[in-house]
N, C-alpha and C. Protein backbone atom coordinates (compact mmCIF):
# COMPACT_ATOMS: atom_id res chain seq x y z
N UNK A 1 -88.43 81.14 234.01
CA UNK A 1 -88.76 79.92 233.30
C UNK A 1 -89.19 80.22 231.87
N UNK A 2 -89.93 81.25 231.83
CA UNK A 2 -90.58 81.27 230.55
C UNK A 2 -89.20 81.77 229.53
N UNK A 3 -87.88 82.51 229.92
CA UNK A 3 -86.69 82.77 228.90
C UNK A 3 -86.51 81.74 228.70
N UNK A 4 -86.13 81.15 229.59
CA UNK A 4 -85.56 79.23 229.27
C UNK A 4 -86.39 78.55 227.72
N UNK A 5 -87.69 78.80 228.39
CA UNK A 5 -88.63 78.05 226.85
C UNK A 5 -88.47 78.76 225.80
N UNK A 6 -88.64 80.67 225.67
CA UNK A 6 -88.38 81.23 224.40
C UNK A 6 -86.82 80.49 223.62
N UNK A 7 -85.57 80.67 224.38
CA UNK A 7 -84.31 80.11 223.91
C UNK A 7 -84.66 78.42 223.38
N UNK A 8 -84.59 77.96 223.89
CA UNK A 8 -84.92 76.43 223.45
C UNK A 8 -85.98 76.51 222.87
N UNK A 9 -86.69 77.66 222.26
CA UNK A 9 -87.73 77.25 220.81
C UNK A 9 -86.87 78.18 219.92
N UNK A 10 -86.33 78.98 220.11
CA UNK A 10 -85.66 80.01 219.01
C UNK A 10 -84.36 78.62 218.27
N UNK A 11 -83.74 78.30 219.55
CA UNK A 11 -83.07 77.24 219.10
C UNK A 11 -83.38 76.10 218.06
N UNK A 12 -84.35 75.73 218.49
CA UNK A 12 -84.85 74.47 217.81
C UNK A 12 -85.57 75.21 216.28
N UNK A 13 -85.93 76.47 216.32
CA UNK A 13 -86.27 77.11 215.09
C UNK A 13 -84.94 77.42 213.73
N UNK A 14 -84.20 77.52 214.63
CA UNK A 14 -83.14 78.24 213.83
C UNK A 14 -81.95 76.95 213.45
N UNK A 15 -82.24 75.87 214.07
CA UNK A 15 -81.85 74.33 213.74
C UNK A 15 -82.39 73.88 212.00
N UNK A 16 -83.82 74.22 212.55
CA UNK A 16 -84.63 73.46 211.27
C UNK A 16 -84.93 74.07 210.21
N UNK A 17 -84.08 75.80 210.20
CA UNK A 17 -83.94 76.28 208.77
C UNK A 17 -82.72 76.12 208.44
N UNK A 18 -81.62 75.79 209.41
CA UNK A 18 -80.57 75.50 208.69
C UNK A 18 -80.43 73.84 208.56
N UNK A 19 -81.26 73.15 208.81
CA UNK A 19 -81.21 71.48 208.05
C UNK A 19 -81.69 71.84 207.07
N UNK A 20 -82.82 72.68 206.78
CA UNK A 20 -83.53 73.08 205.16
C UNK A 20 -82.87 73.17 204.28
N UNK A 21 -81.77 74.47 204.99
CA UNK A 21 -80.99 74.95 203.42
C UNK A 21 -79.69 74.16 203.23
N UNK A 22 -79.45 73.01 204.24
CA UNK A 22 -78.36 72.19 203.93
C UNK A 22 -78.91 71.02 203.15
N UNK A 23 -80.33 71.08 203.32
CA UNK A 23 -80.91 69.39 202.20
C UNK A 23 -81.08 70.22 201.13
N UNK A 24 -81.82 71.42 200.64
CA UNK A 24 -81.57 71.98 199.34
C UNK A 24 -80.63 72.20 198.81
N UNK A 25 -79.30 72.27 199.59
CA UNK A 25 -77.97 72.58 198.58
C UNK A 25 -77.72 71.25 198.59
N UNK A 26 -77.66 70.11 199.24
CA UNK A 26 -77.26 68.87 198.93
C UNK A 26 -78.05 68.65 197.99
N UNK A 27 -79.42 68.65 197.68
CA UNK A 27 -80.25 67.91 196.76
C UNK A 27 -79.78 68.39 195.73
N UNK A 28 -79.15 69.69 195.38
CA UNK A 28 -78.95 70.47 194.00
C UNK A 28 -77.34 69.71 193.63
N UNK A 29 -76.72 69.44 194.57
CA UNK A 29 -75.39 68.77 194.14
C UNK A 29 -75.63 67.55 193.62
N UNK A 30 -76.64 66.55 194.11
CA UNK A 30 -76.99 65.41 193.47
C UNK A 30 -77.57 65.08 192.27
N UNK A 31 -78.26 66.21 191.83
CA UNK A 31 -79.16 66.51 190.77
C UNK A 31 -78.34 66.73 189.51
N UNK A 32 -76.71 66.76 189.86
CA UNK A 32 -76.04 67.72 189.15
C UNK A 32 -75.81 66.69 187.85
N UNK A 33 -75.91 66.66 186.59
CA UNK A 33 -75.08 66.01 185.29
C UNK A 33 -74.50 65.09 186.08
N UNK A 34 -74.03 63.71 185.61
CA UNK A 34 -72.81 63.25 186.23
C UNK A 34 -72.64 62.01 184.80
N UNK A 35 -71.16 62.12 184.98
CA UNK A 35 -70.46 61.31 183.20
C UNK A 35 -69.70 60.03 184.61
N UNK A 36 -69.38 59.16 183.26
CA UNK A 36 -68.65 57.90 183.42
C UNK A 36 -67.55 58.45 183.64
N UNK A 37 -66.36 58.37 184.73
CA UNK A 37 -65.12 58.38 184.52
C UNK A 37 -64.13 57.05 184.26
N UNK A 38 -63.59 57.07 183.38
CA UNK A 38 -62.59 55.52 183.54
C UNK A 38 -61.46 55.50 184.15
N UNK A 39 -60.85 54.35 184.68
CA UNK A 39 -59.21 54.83 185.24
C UNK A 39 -58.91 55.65 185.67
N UNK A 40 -59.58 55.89 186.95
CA UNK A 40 -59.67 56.61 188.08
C UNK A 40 -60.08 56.08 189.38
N UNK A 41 -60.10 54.60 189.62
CA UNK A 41 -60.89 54.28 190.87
C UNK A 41 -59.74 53.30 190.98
N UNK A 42 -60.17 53.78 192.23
CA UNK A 42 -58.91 52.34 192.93
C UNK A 42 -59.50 50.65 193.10
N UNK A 43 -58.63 49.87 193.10
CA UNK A 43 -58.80 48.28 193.35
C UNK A 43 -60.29 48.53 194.29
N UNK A 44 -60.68 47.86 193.83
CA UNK A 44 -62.96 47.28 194.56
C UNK A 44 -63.40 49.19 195.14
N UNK A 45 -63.34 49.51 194.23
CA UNK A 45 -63.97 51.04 194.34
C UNK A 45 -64.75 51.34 193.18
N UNK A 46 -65.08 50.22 191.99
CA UNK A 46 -65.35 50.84 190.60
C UNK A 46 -66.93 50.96 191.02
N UNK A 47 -67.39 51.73 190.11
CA UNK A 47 -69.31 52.09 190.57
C UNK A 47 -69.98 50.84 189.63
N UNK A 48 -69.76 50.19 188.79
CA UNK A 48 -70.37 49.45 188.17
C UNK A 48 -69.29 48.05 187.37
N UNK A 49 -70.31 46.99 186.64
CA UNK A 49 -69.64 46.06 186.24
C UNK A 49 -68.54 46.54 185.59
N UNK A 50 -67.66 45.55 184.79
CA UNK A 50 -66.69 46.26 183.39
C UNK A 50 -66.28 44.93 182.73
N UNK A 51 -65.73 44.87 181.64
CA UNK A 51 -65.58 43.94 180.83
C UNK A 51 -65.22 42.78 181.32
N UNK A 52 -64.17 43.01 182.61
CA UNK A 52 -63.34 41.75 183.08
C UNK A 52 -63.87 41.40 184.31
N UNK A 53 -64.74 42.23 185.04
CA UNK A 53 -65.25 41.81 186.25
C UNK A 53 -67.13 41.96 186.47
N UNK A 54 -67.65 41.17 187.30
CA UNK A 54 -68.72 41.00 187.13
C UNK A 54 -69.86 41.76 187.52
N UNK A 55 -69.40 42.84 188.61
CA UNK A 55 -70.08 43.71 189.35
C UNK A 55 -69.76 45.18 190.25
N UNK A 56 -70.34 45.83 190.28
CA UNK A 56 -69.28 47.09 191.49
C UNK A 56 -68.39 46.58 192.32
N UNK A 57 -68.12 47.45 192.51
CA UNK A 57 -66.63 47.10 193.97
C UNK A 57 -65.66 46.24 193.33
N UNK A 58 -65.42 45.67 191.90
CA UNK A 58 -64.87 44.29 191.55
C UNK A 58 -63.60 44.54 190.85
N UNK A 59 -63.12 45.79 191.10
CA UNK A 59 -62.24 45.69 189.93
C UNK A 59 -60.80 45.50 190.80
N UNK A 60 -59.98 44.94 189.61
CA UNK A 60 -58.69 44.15 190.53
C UNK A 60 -57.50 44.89 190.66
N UNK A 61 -57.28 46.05 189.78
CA UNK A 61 -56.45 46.85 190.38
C UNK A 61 -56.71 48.19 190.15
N UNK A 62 -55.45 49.05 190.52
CA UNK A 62 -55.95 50.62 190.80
C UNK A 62 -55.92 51.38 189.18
N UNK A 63 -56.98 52.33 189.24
CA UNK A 63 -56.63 53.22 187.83
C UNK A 63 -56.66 51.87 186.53
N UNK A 64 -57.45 50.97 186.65
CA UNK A 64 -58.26 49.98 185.93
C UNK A 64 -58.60 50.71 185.15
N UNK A 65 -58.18 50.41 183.22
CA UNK A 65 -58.67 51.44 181.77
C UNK A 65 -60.14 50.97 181.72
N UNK A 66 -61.08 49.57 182.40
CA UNK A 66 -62.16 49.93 182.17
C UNK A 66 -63.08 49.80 183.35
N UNK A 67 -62.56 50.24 184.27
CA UNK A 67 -63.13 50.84 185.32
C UNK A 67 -63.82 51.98 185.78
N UNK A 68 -65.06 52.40 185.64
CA UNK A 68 -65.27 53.84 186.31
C UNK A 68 -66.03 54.00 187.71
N UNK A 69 -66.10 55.72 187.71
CA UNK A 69 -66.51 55.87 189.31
C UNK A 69 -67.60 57.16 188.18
N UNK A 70 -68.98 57.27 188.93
CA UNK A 70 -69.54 58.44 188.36
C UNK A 70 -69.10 59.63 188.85
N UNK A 71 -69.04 60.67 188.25
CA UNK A 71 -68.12 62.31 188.77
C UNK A 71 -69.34 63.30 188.34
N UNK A 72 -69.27 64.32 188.96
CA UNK A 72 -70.41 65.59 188.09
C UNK A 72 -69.75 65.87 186.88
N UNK A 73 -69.75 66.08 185.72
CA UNK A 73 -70.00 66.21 184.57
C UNK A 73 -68.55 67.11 184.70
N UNK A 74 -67.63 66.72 183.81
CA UNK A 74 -66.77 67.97 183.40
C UNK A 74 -65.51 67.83 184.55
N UNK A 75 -65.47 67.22 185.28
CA UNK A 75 -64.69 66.58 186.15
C UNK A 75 -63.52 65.35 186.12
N UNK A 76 -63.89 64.75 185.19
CA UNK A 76 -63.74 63.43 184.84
C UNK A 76 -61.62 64.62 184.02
N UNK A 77 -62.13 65.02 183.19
CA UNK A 77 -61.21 65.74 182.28
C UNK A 77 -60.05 66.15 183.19
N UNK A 78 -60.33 67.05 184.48
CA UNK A 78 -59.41 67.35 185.00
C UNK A 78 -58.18 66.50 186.62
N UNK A 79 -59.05 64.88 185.97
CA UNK A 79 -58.66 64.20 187.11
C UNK A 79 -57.22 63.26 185.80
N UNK A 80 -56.19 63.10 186.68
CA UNK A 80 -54.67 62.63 186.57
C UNK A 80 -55.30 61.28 185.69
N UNK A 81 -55.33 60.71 184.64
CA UNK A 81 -55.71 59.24 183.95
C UNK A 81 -57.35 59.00 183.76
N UNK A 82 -57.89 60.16 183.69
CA UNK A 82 -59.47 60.36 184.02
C UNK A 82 -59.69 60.35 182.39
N UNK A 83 -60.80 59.45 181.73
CA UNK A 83 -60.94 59.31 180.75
C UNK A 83 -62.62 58.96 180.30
N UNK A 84 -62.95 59.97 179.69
CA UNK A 84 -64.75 59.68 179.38
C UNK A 84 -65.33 58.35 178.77
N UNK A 85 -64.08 57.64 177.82
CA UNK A 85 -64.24 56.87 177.06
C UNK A 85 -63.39 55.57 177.53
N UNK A 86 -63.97 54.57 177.41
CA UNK A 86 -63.26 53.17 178.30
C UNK A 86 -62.12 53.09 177.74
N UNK A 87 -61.04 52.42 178.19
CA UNK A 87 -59.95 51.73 177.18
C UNK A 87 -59.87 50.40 177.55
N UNK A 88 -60.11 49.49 176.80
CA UNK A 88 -60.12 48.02 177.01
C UNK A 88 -58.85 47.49 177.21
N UNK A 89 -58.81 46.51 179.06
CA UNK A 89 -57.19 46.18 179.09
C UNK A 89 -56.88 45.45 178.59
């Protein structure tokens, strides 16, 4: 009986350092820079208002010039119509 309890505490030990170091690497990804991308989000995917529509989720079609989605920093550049700076449709 008493192996049974060492395993099911080693277990439950070795659980709750690896939730640790999975919320510290998540927290450091969130933390990270993040830029405006434009014309890159698909139809009701945009992260915020834009000239022609009134709120997130609102935009009416895909790859919308003043539409963005937030990206980590430096990202935005290497995405297909990805643009830092709005273009008004």
């Amino acid at each position: 009986m008493k192996k049974a309890t060492n395993i099911a505490l080693a277990t439950a030990v070795t659980s709750l350092v690896a939730l640790a170091g999975t919320a510290l690497t998540t927290s450091n990804v969130l933390a990270a820079e993040k830029e405006k991308c434009y014309g890159v989000a698909k139809a009701g995917k945009n992260d915020c208002a834009t000239k022609t529509t009134s709120c997130a989720g609102s935009s009416k079609t895909d790859s919308q010039k003043d539409a963005f989605l937030m990206v980590p920093k430096g990202l935005c550049d290497r995405l297909t119509g990805g643009s830092i700076q709005s273009k008004n449709p």
